[in-house]
Protein backbone atom coordinates (compact mmCIF):
# COMPACT_ATOMS: atom_id res chain seq x y z
CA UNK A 1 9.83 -5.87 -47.51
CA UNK A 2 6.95 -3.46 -48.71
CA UNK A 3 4.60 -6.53 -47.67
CA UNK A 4 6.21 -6.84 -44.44
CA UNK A 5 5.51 -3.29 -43.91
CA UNK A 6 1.67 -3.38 -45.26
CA UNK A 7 0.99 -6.34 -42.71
CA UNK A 8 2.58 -4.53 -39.91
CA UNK A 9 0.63 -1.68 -40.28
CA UNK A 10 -2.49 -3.36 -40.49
CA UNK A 11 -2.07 -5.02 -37.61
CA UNK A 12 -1.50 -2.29 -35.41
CA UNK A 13 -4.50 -0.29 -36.68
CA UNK A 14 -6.62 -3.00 -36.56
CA UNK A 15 -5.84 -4.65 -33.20
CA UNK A 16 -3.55 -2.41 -31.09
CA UNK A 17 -5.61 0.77 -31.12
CA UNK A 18 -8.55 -0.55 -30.24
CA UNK A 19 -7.27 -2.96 -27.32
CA UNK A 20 -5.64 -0.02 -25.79
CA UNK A 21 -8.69 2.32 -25.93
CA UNK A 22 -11.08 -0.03 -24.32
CA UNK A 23 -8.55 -0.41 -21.51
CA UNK A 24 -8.47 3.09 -20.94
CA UNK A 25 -12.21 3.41 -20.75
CA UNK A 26 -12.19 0.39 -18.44
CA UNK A 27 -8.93 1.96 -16.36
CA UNK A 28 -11.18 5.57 -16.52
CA UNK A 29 -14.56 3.49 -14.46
CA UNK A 30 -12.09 1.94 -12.23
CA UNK A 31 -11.71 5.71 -11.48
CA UNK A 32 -14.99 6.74 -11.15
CA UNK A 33 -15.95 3.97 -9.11
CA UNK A 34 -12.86 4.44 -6.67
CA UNK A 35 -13.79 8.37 -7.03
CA UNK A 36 -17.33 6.97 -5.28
CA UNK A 37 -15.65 5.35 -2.80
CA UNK A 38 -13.32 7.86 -1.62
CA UNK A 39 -16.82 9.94 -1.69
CA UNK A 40 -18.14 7.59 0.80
CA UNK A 41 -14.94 7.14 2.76
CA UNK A 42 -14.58 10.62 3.20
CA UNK A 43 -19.01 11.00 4.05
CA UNK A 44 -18.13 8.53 6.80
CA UNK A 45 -15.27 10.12 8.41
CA UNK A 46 -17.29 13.39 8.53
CA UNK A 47 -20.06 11.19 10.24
CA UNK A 48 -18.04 9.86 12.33
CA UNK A 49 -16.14 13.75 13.40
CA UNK A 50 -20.42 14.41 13.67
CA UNK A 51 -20.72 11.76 15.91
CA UNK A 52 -17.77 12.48 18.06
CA UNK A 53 -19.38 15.38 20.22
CA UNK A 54 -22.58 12.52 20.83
CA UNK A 55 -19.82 9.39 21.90
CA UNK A 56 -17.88 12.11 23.94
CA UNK A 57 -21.47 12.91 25.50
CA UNK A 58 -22.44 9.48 25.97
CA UNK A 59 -19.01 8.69 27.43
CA UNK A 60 -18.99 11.43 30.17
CA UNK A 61 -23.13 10.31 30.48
CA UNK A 62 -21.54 6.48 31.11
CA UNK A 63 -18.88 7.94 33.64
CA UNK A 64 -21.41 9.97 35.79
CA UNK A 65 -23.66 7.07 35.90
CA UNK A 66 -20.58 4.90 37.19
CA UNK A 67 -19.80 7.41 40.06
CA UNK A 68 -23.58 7.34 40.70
CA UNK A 69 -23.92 3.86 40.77
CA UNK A 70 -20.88 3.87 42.66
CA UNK A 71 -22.52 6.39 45.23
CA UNK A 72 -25.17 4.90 45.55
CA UNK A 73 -24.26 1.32 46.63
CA UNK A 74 -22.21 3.39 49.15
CA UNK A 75 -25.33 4.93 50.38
CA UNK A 76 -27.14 1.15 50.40
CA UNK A 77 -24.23 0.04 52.25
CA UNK A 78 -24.46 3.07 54.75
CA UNK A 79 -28.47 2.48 55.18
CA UNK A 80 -27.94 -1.70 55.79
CA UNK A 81 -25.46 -0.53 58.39
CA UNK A 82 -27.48 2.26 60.05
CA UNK A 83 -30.66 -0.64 59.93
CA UNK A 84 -28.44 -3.57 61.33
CA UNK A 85 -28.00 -1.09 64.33
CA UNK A 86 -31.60 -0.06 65.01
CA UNK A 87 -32.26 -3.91 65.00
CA UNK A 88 -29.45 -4.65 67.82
CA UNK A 89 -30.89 -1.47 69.78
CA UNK A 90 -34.53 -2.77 69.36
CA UNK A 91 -33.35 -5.76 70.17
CA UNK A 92 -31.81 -5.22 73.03
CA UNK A 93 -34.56 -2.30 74.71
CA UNK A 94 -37.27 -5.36 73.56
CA UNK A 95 -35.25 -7.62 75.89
CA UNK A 96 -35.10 -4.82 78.77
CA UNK A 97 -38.76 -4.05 78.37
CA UNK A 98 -39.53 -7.65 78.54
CA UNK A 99 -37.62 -7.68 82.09
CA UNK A 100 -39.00 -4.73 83.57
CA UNK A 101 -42.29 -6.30 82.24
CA UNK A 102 -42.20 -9.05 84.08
CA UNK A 103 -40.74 -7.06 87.34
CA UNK A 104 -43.60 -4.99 87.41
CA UNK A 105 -46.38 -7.19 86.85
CA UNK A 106 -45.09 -9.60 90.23
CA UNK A 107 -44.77 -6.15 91.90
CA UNK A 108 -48.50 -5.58 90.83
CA UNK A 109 -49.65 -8.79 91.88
CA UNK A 110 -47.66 -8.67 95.26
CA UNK A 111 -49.77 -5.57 96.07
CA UNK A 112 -53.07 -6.93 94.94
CA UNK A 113 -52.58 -10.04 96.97
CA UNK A 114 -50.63 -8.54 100.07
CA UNK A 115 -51.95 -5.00 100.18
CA UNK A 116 -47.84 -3.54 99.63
CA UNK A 117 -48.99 -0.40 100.22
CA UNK A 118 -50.33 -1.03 103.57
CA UNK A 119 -46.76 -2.84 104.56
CA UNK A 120 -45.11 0.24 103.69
CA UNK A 121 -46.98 2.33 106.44
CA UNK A 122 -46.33 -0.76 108.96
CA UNK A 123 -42.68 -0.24 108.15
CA UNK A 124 -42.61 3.36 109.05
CA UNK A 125 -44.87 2.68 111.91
CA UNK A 126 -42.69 0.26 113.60
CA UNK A 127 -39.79 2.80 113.95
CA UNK A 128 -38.04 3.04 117.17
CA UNK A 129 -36.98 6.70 117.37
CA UNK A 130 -37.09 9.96 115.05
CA UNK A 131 -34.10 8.94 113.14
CA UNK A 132 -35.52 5.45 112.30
CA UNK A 133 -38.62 7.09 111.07
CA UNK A 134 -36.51 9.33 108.97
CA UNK A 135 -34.52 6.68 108.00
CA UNK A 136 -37.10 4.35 106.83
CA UNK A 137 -39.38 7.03 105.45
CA UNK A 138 -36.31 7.81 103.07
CA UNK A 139 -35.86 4.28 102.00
CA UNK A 140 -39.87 4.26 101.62
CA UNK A 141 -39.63 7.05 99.12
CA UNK A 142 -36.87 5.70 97.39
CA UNK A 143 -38.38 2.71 96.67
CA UNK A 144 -41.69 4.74 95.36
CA UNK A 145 -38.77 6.54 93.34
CA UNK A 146 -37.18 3.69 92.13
CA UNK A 147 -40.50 1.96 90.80
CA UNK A 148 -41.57 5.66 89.32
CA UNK A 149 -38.64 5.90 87.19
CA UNK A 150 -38.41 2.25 86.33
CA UNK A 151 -41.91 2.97 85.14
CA UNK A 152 -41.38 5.84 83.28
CA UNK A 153 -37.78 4.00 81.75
CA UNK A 154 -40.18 1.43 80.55
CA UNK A 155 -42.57 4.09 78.85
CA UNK A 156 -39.45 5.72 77.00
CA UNK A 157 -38.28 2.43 75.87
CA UNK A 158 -41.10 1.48 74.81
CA UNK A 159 -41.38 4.86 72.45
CA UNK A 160 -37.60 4.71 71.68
CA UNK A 161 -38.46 1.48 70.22
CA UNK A 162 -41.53 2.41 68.01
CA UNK A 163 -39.53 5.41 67.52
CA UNK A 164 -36.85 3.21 65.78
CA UNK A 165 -38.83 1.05 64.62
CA UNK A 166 -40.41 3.44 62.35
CA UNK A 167 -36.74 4.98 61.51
CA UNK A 168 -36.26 1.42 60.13
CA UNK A 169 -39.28 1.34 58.13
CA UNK A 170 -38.43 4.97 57.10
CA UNK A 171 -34.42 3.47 56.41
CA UNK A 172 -35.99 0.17 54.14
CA UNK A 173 -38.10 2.48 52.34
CA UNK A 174 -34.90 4.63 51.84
CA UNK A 175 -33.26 1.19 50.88
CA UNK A 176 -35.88 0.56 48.25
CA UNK A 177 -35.88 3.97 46.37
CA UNK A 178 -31.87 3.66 46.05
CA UNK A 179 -31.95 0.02 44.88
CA UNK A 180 -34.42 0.83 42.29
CA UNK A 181 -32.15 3.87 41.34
CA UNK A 182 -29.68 1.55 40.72
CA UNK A 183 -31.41 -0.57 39.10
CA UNK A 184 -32.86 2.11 36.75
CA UNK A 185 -29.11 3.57 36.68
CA UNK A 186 -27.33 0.61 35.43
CA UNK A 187 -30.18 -0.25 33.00
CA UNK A 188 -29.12 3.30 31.42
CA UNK A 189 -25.75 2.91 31.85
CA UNK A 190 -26.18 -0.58 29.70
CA UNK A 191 -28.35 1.14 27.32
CA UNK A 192 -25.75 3.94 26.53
CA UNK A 193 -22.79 1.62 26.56
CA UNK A 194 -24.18 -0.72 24.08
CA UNK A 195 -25.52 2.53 21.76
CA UNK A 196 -21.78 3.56 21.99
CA UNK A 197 -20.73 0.40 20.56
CA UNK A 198 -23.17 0.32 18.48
CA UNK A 199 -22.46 3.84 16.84
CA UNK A 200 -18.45 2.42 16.71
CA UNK A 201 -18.63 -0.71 15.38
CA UNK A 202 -21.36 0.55 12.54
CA UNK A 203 -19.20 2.96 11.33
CA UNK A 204 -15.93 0.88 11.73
CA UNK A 205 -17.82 -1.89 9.49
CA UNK A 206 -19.05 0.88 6.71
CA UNK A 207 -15.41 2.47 6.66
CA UNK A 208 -13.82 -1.61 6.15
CA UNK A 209 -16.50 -1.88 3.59
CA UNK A 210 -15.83 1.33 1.60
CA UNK A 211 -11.90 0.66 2.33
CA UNK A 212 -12.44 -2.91 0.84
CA UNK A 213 -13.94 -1.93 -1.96
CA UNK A 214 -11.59 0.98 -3.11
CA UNK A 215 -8.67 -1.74 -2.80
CA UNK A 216 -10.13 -3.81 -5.32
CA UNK A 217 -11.10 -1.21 -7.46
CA UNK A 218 -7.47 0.04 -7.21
CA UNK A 219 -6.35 -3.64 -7.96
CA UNK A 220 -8.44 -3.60 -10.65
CA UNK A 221 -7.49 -0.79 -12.02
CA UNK A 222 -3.70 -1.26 -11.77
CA UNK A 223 -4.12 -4.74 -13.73
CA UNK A 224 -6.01 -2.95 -16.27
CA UNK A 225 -3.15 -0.02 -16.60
CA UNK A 226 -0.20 -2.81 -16.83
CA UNK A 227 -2.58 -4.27 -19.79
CA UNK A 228 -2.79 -1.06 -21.49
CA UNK A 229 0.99 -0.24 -20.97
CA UNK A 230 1.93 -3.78 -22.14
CA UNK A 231 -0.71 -3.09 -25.19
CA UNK A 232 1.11 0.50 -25.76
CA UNK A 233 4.79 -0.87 -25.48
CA UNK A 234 3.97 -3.54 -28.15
CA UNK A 235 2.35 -0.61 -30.35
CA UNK A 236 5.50 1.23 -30.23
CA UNK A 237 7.37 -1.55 -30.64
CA UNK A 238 5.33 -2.55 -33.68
CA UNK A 239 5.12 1.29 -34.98
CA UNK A 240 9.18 1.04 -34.94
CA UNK A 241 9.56 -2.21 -36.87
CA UNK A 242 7.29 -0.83 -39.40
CA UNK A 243 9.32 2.69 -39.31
CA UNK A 244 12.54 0.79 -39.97
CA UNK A 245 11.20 -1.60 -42.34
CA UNK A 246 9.50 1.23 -44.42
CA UNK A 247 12.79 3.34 -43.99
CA UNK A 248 15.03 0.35 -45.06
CA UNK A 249 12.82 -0.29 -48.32
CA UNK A 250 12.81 3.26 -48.89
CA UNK A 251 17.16 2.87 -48.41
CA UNK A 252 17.05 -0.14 -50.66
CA UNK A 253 15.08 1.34 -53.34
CA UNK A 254 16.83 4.54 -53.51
CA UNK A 255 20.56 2.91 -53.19
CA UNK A 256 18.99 0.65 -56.36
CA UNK A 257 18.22 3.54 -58.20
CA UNK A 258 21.31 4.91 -57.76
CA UNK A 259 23.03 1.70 -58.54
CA UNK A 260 21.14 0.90 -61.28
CA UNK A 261 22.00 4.80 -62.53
CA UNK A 262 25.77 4.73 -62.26
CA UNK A 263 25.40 0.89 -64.15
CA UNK A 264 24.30 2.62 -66.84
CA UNK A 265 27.32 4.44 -67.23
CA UNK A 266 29.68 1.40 -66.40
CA UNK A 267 31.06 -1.00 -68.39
CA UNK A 268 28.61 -4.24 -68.41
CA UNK A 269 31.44 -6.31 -69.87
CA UNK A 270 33.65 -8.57 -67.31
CA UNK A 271 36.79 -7.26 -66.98
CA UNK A 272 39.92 -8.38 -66.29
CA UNK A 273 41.12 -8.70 -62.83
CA UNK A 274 42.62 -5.78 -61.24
CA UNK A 275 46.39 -6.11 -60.34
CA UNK A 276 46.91 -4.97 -56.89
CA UNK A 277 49.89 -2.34 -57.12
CA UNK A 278 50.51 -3.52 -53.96
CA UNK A 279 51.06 -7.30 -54.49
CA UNK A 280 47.84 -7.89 -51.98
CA UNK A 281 46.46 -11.17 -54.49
CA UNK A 282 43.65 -11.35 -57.08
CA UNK A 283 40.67 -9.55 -55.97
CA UNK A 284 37.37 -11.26 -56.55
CA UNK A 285 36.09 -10.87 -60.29
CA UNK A 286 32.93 -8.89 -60.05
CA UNK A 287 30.38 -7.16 -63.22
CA UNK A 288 28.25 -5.39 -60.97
CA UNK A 289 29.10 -1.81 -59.75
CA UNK A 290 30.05 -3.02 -56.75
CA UNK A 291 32.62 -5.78 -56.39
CA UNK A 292 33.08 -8.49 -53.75
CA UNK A 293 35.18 -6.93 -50.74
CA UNK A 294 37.38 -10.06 -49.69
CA UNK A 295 37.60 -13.62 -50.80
CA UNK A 296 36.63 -14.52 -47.60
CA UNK A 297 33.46 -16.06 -46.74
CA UNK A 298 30.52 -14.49 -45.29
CA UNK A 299 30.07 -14.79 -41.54
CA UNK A 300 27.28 -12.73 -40.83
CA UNK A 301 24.37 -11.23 -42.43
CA UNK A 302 22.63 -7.69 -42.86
CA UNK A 303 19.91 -7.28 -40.19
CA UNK A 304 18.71 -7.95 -36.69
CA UNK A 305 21.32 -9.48 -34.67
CA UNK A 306 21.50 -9.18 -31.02
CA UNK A 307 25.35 -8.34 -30.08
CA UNK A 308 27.67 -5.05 -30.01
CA UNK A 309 24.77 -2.92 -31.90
CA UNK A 310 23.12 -0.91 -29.23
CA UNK A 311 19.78 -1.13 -31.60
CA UNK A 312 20.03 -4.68 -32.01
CA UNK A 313 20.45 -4.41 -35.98
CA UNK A 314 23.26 -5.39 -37.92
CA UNK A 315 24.20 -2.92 -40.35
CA UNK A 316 26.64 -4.36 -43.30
CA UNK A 317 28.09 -7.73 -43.82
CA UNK A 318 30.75 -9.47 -42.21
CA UNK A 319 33.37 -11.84 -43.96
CA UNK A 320 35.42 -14.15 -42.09
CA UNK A 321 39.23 -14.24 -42.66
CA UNK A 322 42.37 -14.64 -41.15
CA UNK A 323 44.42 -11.75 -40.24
CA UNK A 324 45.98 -10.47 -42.85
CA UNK A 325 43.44 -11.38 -45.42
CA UNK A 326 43.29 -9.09 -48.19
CA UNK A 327 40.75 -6.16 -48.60
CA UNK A 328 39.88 -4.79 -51.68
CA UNK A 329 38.02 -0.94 -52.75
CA UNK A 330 34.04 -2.36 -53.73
CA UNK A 331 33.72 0.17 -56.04
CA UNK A 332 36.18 3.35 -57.26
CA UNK A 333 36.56 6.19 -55.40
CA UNK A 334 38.12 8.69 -52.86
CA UNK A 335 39.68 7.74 -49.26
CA UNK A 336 37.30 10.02 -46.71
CA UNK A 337 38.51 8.49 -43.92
CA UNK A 338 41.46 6.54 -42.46
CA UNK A 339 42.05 5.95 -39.00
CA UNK A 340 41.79 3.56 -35.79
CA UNK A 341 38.52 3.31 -33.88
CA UNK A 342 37.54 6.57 -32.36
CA UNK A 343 34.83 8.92 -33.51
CA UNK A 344 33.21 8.90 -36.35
CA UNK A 345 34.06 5.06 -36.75
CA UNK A 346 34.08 3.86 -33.09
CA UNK A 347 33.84 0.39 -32.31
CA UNK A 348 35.24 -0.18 -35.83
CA UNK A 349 39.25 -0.59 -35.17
CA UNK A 350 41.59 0.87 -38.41
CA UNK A 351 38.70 1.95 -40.29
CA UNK A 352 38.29 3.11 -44.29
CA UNK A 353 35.42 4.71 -45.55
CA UNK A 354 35.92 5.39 -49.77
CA UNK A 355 33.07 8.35 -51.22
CA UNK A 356 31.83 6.94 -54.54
CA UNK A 357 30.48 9.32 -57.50
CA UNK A 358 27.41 7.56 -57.21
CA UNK A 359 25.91 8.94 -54.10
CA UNK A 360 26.99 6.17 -51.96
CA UNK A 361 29.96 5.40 -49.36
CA UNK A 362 31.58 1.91 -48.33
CA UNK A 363 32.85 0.76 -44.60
CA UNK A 364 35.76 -1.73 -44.56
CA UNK A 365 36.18 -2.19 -40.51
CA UNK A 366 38.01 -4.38 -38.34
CA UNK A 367 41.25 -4.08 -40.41
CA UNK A 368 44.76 -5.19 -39.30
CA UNK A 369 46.54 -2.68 -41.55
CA UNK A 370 45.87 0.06 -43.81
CA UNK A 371 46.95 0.46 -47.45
CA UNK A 372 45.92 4.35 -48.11
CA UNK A 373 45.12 7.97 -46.43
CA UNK A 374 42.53 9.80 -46.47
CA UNK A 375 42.31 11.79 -50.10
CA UNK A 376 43.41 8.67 -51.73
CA UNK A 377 41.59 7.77 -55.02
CA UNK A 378 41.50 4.03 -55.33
CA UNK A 379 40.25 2.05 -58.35
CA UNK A 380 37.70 -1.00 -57.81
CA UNK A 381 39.25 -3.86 -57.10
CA UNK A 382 42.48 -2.39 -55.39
CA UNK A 383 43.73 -3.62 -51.87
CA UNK A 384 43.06 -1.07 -49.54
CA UNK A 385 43.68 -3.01 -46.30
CA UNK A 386 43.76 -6.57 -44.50
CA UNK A 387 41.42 -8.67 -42.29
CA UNK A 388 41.85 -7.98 -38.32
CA UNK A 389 40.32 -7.84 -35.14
CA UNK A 390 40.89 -4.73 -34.00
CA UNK A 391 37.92 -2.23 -32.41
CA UNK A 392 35.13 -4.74 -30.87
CA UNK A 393 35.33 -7.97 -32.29
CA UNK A 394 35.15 -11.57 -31.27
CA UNK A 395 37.05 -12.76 -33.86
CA UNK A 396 39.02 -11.76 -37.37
CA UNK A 397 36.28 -10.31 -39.63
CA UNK A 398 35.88 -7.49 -42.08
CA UNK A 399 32.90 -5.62 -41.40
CA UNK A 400 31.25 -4.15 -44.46
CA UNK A 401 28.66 -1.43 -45.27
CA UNK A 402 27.26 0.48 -48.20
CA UNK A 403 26.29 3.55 -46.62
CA UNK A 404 23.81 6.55 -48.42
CA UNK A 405 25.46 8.85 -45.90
CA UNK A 406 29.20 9.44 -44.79
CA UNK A 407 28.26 8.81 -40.65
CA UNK A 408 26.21 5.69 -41.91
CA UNK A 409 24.02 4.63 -38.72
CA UNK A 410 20.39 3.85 -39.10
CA UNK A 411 18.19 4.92 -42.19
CA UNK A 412 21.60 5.65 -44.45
CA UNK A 413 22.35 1.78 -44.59
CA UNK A 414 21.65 -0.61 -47.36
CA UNK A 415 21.97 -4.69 -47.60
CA UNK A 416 24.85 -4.96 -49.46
CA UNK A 417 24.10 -8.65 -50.10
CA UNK A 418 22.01 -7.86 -53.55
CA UNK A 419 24.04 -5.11 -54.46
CA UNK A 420 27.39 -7.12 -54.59
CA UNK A 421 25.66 -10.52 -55.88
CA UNK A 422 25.50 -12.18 -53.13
């Protein structure tokens, strides 16, 4: 046991300790690095609330550049409009110019050849009365008229359409200062757009990046924490096998002292068996301090065993029996307690618990029926009781315990395999 205990300990300060430490330093730079990260997480979102005011700025830039691009093909499509006119108008005075052209160049010839002018005096000569002279002098000077102004329509025609023309030129010129506008607009407009997505999508991929990396630092770390909490759940576990193991060889080696004490002051001799006033049968023949509980057989050991023990450790010895099986006092003593399940014996049916001089107190659970009260002295060997299954049991047992401690439980139990022979 003392071995057991020595190995245990070794191990743990040898291997566990050190295990868990370096996972903690290794869990404290997953930290540190996911401290940096949330450093440069939170540097980028500032950068990004610095570069808000400049997007918003580029943004309203972008939109004014629409509406003037807008504005201005408007003002292209207004020009083309105003020049397709001028061109039908110049057109068409080019067409009456032509016309008139031609009229008054035969007029000029007809003149040159015929002497027109001279005709005209004829006419008016060759009047018959004052009227007809009136008359024809009118239509004389109408004629004169008519030529004068078609003469003078063909000189404003003529200047309407250089006039125009140059309001064209003037108009393409116009044209060419708004396309290249335009053009110089939308090359800006391009230029800002693609800095906006620029300034996005940069800090979009440095935020991803930083996220990224924080989530596998944070993996990281969390695998390293479950290895250091698996590493500090098996030290405890180990640190409480070795506390139980020292404390039971501690138990064992005082409840050996003690037995060995109250041997000294007992009889080594066998003895005849004890007659149980009761008629109960022979008890077991015993020279130890302790006797053999029951003739029945051991079912179950001292020790871990997983069932109804909440800690998973067997505390006393059970013998298998059928009901009604006698039970005999281990050693002689005084009845401290008598009574069915219930505290301080719950779990453990019609209970008897005998105080011995020696320091020590004995469990007989489980019983069927009792044979004494409580302030009963009983003699070693006398039946006290009978094999049951009462309190929680699978099956007819007595359940048996050499306590250092009236309550028993952990730390004031013994094995009371060497201590009755067994």
């Amino acid at each position: 046991m003392t071995k057991k205990v020595i190995q245990t300990a070794l191990l743990i300060a040898l291997f566990a300790t050190p295990i868990v430490t370096t996972t903690t330093v290794f869990a404290e730079d997953f930290d540190t690095k996911i401290q940096e990260q949330d450093k440069k997480i939170n540097e980028l979102k500032n950068e990004s609330q610095n570069t808000k005011t400049d997007l918003e700025k580029i943004t309203t830039n972008v939109t004014q550049n629409e509406e003037k691009s807008k504005q201005i093909l408007v003002d292209m499509q207004a020009t083309q409009n105003k020049m397709d006119t001028l061109q039908q108008e110049n057109q068409e005075l080019t067409v009456k110019i032509d016309q008139r052209e031609d009229q008054l160049e035969k007029q000029a010839r007809v003149v040159q050849v015929n002497g027109d002018t001279q005709n005209y005096i004829d006419f008016v000569l060759e009047a018959k009365s004052m009227s007809d002279i009136i008359g024809r002098v009118d239509v004389v000077a109408q004629m004169v008229s008519a030529n004068r102004a078609m003469v003078k329509q063909q000189a404003d025609d003529k200047a309407q359409v250089v006039k125009q023309e140059k309001e064209v030129a003037k108009k393409s010129d116009e044209q060419k200062v708004l396309a290249a506008d335009l053009a110089k607009t939308q090359e800006k407009l391009q230029t800002q757009k693609l800095e906006k997505e620029s300034i996005v999508a940069q800090i979009a991929a440095d935020t991803a990046t930083a996220e990224g990396d924080k989530n596998k630092f944070l993996a990281q770390k969390a695998a390293a924490e479950k290895e250091a909490e698996d590493l500090r759940i098996a030290k405890v576990a180990a640190d409480k096998k070795a506390s139980e193991d020292a404390e039971a060889a501690r138990v064992v080696q005082l409840a050996n002292a003690k037995a060995a004490e109250a041997a000294k002051n007992t009889t080594v001799a066998a003895t005849p068996p004890v007659e149980n006033p009761q008629g109960g049968g022979t008890p077991p023949v015993s020279t130890g301090a302790y006797g053999r509980p029951t003739n029945a057989p051991v079912s179950s050991s001292y020790g871990p065993r997983s069932g109804y023990d909440a800690n998973g450790f067997h505390k006393g010895i059970d013998f298998g029996g059928a009901v009604g099986t006698p039970i005999y006092a281990s050693m002689s003593g005084r009845v401290v307690i008598a009574q069915y399940d219930g505290m301080p014996v719950s779990g453990y049916g019609i209970a008897t618990v005998i105080q011995h001089d020696n320091g020590t107190w004995t469990l007989y659970a489980h019983q069927s029926s009792q044979s004494v009260k409580v302030g009963d002295v009983v003699t070693k060997g006398q039946q006290i009781g009978a094999i049951g299954a009462t309190g929680q049991v699978d099956g007819a047992h007595l359940h048996f315990e050499i306590r250092t401690a009236q309550d028993g439980g952990m730390g004031n139990v013994v094995d009371p395999a060497p201590l009755l022979g067994l």
